[in-house]
N, C-alpha and C. Protein backbone atom coordinates (compact mmCIF):
# COMPACT_ATOMS: atom_id res chain seq x y z
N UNK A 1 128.64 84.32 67.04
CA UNK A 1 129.82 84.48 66.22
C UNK A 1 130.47 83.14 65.94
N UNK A 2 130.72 82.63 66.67
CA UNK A 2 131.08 81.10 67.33
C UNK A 2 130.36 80.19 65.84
N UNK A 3 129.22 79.61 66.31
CA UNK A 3 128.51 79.29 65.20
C UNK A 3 128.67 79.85 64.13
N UNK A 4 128.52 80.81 63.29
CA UNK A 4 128.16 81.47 62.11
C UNK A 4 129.84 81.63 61.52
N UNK A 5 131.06 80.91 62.38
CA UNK A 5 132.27 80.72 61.64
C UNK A 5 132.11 79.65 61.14
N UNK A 6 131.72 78.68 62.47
CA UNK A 6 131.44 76.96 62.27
C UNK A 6 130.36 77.00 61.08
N UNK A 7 129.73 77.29 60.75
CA UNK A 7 129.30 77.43 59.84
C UNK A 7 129.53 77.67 58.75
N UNK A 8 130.23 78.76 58.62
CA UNK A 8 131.18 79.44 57.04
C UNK A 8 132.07 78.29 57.18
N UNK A 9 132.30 77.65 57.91
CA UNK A 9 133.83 76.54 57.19
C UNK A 9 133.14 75.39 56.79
N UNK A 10 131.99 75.24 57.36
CA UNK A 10 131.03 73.69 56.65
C UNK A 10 130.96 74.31 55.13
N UNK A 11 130.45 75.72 55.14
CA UNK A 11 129.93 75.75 53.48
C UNK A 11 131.38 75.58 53.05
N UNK A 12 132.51 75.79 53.50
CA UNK A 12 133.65 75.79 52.45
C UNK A 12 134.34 74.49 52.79
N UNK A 13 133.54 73.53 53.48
CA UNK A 13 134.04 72.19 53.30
C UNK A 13 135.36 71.84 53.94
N UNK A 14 135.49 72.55 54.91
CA UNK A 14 136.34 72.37 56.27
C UNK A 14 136.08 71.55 57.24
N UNK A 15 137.20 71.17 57.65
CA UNK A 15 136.68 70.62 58.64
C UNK A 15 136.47 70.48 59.73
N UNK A 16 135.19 69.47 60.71
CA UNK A 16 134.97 70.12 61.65
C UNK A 16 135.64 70.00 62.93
N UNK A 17 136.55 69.88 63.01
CA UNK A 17 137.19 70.18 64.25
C UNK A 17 138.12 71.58 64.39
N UNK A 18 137.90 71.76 65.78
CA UNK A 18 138.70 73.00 65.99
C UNK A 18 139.93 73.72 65.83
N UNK A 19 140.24 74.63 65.10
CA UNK A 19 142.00 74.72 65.18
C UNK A 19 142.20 76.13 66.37
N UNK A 20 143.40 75.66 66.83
CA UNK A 20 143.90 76.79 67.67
C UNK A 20 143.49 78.44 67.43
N UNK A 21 143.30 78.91 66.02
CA UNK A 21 143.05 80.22 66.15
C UNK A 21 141.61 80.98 65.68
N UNK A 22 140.70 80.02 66.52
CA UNK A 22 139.47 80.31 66.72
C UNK A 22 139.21 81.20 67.92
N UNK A 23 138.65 82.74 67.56
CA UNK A 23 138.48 83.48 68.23
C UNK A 23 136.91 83.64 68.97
N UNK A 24 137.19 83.40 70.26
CA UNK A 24 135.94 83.89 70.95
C UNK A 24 135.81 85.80 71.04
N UNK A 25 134.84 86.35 70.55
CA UNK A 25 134.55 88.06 70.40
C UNK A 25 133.09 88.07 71.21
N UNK A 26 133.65 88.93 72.03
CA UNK A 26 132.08 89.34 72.83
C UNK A 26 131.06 90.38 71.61
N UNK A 27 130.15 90.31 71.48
CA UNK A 27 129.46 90.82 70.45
C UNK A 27 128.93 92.54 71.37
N UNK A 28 129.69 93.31 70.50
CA UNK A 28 129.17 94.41 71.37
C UNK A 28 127.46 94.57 70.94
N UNK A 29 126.66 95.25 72.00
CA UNK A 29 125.23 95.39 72.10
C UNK A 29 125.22 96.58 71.05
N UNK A 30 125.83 97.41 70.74
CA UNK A 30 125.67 98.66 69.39
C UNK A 30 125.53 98.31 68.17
N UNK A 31 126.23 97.00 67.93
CA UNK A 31 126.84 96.04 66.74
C UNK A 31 125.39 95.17 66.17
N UNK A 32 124.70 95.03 67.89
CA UNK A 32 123.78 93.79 67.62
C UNK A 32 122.88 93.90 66.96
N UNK A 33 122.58 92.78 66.26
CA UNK A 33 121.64 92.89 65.14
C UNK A 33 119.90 93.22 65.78
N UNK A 34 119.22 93.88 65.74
CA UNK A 34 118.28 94.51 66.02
C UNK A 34 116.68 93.34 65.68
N UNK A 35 115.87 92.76 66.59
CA UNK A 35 115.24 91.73 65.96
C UNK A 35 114.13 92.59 65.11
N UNK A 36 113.78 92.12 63.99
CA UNK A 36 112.75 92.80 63.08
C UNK A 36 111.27 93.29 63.84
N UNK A 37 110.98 94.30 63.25
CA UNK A 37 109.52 94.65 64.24
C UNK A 37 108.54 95.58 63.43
N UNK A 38 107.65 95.37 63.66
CA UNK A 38 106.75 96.55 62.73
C UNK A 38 105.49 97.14 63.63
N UNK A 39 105.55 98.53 62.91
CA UNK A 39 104.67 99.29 64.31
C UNK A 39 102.77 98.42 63.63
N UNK A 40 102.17 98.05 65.12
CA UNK A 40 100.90 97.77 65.10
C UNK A 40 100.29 99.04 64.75
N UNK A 41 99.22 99.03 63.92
CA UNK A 41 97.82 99.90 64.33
C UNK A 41 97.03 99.83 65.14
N UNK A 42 96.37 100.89 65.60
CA UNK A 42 95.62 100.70 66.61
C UNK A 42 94.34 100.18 66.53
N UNK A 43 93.93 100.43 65.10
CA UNK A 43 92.84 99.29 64.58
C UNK A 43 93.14 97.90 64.98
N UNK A 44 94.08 97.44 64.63
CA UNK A 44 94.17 96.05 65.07
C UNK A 44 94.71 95.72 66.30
N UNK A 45 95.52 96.47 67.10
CA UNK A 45 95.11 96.13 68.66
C UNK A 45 93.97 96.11 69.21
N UNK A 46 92.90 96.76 68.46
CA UNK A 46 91.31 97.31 69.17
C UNK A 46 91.03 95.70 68.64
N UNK A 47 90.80 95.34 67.18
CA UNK A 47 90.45 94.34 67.29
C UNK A 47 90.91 93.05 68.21
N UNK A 48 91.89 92.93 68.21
CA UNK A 48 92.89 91.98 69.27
C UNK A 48 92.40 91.85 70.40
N UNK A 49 92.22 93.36 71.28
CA UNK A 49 91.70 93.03 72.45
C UNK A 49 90.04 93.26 72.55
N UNK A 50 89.72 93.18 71.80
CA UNK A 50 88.07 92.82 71.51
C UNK A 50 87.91 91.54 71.31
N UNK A 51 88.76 90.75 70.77
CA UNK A 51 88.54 89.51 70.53
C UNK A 51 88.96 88.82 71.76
N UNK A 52 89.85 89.13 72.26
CA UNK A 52 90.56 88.56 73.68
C UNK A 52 89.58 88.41 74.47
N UNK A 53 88.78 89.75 74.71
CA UNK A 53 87.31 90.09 75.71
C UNK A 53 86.23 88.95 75.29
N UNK A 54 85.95 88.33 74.36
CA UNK A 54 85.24 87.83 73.83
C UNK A 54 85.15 86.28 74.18
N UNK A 55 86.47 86.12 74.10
CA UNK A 55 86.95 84.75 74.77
C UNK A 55 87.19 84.30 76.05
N UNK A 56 87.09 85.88 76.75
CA UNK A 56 87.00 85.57 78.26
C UNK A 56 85.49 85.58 78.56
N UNK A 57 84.99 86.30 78.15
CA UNK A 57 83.30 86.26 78.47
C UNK A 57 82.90 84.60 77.58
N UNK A 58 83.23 84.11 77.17
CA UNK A 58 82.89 82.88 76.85
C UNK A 58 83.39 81.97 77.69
N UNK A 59 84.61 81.98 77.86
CA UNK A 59 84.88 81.13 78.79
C UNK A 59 84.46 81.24 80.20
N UNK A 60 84.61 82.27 80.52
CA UNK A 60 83.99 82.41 82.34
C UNK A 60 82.49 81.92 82.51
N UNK A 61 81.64 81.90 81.14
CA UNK A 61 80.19 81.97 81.20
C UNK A 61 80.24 80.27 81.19
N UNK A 62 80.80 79.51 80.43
CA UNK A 62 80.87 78.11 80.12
C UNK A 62 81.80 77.49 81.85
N UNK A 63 82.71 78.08 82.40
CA UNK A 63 83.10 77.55 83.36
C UNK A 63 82.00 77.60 84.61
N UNK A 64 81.13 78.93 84.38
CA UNK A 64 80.01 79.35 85.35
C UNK A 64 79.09 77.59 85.68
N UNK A 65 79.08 77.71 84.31
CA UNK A 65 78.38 76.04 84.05
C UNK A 65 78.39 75.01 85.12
N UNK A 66 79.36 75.30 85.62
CA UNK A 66 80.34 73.58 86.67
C UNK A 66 80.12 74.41 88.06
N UNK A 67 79.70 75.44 88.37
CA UNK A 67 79.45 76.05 89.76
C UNK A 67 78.25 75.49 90.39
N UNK A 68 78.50 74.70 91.52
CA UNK A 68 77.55 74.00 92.42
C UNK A 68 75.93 74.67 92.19
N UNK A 69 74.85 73.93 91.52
CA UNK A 69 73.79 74.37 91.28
C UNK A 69 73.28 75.12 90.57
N UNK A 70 73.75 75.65 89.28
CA UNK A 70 74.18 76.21 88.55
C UNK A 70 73.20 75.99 87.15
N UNK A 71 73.52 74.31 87.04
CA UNK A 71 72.23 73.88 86.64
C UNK A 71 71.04 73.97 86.88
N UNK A 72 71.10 73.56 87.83
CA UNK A 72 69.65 73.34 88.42
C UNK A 72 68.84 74.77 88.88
N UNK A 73 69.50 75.65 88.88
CA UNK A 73 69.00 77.04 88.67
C UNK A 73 68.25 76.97 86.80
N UNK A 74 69.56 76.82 86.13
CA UNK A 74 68.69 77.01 84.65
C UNK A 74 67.58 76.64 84.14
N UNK A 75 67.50 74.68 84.89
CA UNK A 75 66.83 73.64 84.69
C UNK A 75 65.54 74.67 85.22
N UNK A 76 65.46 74.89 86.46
CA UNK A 76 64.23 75.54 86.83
C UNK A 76 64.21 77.08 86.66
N UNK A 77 64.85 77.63 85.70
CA UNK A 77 64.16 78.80 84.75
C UNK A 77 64.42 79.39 85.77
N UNK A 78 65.75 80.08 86.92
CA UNK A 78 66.13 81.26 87.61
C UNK A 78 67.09 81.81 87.45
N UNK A 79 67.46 82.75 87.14
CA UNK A 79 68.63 83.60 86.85
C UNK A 79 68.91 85.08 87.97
N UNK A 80 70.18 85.51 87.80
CA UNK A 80 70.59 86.86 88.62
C UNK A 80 69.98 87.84 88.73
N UNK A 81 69.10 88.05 87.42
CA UNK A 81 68.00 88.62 86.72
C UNK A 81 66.76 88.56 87.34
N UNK A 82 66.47 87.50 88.34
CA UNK A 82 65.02 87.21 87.94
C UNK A 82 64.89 85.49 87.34
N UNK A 83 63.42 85.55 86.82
CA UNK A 83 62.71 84.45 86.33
C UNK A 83 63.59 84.77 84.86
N UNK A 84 63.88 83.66 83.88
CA UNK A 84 64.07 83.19 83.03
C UNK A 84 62.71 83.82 81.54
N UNK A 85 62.60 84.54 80.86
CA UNK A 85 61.94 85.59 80.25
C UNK A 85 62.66 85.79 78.50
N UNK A 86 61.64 85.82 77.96
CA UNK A 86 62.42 86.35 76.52
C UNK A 86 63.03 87.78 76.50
N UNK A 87 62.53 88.33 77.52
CA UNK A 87 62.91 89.90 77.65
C UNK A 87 64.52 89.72 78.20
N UNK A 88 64.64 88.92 79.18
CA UNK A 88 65.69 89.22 79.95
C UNK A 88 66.44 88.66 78.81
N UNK A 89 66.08 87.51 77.85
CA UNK A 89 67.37 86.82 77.33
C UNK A 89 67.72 87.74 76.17
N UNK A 90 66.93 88.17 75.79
CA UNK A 90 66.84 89.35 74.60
C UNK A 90 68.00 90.58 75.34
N UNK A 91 67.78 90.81 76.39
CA UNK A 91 68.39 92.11 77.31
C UNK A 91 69.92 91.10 76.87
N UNK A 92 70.09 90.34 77.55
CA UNK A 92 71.66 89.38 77.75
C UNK A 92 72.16 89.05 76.53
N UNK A 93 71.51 89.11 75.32
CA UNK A 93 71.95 89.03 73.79
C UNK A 93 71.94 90.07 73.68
N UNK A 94 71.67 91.53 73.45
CA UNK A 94 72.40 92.48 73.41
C UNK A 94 73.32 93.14 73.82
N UNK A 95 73.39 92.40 75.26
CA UNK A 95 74.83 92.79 75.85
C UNK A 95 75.77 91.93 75.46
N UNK A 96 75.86 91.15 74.82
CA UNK A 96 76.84 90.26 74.42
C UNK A 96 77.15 90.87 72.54
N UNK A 97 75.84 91.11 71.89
CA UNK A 97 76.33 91.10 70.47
C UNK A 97 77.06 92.19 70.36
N UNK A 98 76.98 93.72 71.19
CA UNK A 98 78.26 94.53 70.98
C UNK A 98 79.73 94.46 71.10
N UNK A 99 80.26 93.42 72.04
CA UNK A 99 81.54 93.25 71.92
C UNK A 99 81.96 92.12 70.96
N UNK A 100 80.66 91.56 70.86
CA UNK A 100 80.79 90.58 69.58
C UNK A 100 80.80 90.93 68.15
N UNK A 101 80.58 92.25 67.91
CA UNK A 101 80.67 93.20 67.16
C UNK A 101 81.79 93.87 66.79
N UNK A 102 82.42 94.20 67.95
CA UNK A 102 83.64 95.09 68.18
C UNK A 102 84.79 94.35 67.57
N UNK A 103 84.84 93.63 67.14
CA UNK A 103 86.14 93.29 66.77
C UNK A 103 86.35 93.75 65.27
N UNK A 104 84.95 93.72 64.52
CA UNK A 104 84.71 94.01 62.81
C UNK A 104 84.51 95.52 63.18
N UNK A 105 83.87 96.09 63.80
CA UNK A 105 83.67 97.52 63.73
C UNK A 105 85.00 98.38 64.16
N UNK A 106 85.75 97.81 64.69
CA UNK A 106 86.79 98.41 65.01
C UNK A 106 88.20 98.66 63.79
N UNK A 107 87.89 97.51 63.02
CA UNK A 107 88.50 97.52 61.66
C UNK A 107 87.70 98.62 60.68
N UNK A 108 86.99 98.34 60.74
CA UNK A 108 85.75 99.49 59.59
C UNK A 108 85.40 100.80 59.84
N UNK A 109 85.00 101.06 60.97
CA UNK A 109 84.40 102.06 61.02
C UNK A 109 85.65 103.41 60.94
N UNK A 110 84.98 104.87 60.74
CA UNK A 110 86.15 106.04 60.76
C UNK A 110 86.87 105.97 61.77
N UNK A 111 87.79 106.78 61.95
CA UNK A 111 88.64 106.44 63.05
C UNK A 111 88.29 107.58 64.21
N UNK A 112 87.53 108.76 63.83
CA UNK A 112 86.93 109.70 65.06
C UNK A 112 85.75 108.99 65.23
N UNK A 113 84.81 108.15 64.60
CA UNK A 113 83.99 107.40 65.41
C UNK A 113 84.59 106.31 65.93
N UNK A 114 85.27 105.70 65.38
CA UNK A 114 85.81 104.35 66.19
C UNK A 114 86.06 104.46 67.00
N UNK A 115 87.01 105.55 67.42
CA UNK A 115 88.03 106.04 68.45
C UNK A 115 86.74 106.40 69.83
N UNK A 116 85.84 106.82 69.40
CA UNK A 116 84.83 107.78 70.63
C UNK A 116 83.63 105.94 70.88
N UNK A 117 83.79 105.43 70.00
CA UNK A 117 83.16 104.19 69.96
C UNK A 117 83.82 103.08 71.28
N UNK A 118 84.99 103.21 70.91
CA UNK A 118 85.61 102.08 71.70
C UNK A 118 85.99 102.71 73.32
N UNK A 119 86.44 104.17 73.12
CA UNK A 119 86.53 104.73 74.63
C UNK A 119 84.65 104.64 75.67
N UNK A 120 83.76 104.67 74.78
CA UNK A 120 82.45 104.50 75.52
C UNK A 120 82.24 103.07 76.04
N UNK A 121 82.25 102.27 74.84
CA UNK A 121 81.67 101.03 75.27
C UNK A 121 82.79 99.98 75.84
N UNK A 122 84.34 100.48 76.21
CA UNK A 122 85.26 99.81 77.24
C UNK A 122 85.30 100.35 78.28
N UNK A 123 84.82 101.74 78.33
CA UNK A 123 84.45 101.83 79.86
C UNK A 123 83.48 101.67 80.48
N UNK A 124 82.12 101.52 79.27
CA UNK A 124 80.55 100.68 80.04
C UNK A 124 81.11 99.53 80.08
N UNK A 125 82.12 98.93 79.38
CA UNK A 125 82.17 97.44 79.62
C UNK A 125 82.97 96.63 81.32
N UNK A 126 84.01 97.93 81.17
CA UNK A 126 84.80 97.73 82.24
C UNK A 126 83.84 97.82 83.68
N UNK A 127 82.67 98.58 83.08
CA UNK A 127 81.66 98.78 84.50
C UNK A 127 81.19 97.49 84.99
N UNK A 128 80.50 96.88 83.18
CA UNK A 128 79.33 95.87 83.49
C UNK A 128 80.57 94.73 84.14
N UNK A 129 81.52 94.40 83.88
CA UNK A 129 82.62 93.32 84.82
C UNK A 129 82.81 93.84 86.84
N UNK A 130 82.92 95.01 86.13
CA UNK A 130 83.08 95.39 87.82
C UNK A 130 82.04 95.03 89.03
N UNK A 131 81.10 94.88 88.19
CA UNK A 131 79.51 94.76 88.61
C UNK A 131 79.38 93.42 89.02
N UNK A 132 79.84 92.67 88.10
CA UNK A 132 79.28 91.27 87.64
C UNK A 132 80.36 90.08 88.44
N UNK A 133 81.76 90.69 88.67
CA UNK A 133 82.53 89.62 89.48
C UNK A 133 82.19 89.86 90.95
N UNK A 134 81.33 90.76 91.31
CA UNK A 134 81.09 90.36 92.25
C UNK A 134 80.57 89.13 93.19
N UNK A 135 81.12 88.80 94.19
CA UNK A 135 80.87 87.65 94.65
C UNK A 135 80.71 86.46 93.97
N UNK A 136 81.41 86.55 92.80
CA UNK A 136 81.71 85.15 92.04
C UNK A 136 82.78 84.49 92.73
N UNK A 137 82.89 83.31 91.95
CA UNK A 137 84.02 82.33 92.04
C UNK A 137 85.29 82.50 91.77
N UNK A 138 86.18 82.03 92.48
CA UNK A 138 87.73 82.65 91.80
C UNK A 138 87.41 82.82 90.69
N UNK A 139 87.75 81.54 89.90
CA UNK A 139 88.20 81.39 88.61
C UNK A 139 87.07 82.95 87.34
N UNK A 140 86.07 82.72 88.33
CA UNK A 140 85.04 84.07 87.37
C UNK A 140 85.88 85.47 88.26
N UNK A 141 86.51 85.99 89.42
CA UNK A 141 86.90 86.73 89.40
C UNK A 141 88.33 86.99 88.83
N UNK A 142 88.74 86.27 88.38
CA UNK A 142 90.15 86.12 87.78
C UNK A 142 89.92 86.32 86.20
N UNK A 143 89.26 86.09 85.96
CA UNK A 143 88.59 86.48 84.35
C UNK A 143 87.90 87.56 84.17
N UNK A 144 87.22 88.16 84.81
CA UNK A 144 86.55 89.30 85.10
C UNK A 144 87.71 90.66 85.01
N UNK A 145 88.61 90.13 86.25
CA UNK A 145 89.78 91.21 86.06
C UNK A 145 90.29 91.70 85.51
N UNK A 146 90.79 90.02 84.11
CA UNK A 146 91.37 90.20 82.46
C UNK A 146 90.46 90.81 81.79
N UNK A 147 89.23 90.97 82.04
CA UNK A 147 88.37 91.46 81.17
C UNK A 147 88.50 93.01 81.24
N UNK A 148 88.52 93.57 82.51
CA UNK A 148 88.14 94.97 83.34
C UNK A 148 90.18 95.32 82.52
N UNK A 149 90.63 94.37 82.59
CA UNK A 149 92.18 94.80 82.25
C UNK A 149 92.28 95.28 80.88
N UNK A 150 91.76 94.32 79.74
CA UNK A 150 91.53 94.52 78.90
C UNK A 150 90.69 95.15 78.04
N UNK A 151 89.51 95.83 79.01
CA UNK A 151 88.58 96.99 77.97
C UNK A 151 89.11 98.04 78.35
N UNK A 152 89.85 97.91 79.53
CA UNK A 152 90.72 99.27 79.74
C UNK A 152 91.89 99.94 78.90
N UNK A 153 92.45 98.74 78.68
CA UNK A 153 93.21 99.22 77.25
C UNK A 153 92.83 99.21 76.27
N UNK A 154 91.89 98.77 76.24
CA UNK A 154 90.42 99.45 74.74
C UNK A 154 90.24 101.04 75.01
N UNK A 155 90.02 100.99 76.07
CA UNK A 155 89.75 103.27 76.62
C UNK A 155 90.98 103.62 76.43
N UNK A 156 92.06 102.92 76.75
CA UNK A 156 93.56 104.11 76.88
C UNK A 156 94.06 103.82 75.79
N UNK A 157 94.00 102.75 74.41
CA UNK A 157 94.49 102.93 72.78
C UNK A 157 93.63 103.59 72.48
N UNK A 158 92.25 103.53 72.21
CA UNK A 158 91.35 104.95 71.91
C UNK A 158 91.46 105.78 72.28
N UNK A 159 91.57 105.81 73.73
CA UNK A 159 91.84 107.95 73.89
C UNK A 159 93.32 108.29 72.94
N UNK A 160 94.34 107.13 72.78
CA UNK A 160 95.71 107.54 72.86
C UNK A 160 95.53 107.52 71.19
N UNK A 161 95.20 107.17 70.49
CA UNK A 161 94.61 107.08 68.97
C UNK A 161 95.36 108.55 68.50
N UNK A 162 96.78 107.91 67.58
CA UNK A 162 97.60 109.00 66.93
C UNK A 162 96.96 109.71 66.18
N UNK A 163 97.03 110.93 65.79
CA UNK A 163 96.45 111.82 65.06
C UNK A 163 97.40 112.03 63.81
N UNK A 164 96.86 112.09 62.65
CA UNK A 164 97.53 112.13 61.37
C UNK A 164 98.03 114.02 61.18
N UNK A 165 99.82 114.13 60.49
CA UNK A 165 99.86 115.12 60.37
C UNK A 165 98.44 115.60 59.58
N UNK A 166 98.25 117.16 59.64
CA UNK A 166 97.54 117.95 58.46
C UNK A 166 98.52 118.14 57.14
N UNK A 167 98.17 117.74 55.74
CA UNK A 167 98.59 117.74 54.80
C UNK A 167 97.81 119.50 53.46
């Protein structure tokens, strides 16, 4: 209130010092101006936190990088998997191109498939993390968690997916 007088007397070329009958008014909370907001879709939260997921599985996989020997596992062709294989890497690119997916399919596709789409593959996803932080490194179980956090609210905006009146 304070300001926005000090203000109205600059535009009218007053001046700025104070005169005695400047009122301090507590601003009642009923009065208060309300900050602007607009309701999200759930299309684009799905995409949001598909993309979020995306950036944690990138990053935890690139920090994996700097874990004592880590290299030298790759260097000599061993993985969690097994031996190092076009099969296995083929297997590990398909588990990656669906959530790499999910962010465009979640915009596009109908919304009773989307909806049954995203409740399946955030709770296989929330599995394959549950699986996978095991006995990792902090920093990979701390990302793992955000991950397991975040496909979970991929299952609970899809199950929760408003239904349009019937017209």
């Amino acid at each position: 209130m304070i300001a926005r007088r000090i203000c109205e007397r600059a535009a009218r070329g007053e001046g700025s010092e104070f005169s005695g009958n400047l009122k301090i008014e507590m601003m009642d909370k009923r009065n208060a101006p309300a900050f602007e907001d607009i309701k999200v879709h759930v299309r684009f939260k799905l995409f949001a936190l598909w993309s979020s997921v995306m950036f944690f599985y990138i990053y935890g996989d690139y920090f994996e990088l700097y874990e004592t020997g880590k290299l030298q596992e790759i260097i000599s062709e061993k993985m969690a998997f097994g031996a190092v294989s076009q099969g296995v890497l083929l297997w590990m690119a398909a588990v990656m191109v669906v959530p790499s997916l999910m962010p465009f399919l979640s915009l596009v596709l109908p919304a009773g498939v989307n909806r049954w789409v995203n409740i399946v593959l955030g709770a296989v996803y929330s599995v394959i993390m549950i699986l996978a932080i095991r006995g990792g490194w902090h920093f990979y179980i701390l990302f793992g968690l955000i991950e397991i956090a975040l496909t979970v609210l991929i299952v609970c905006y899809a199950w929760t997916w408003p239904k349009q009146p019937i017209r």
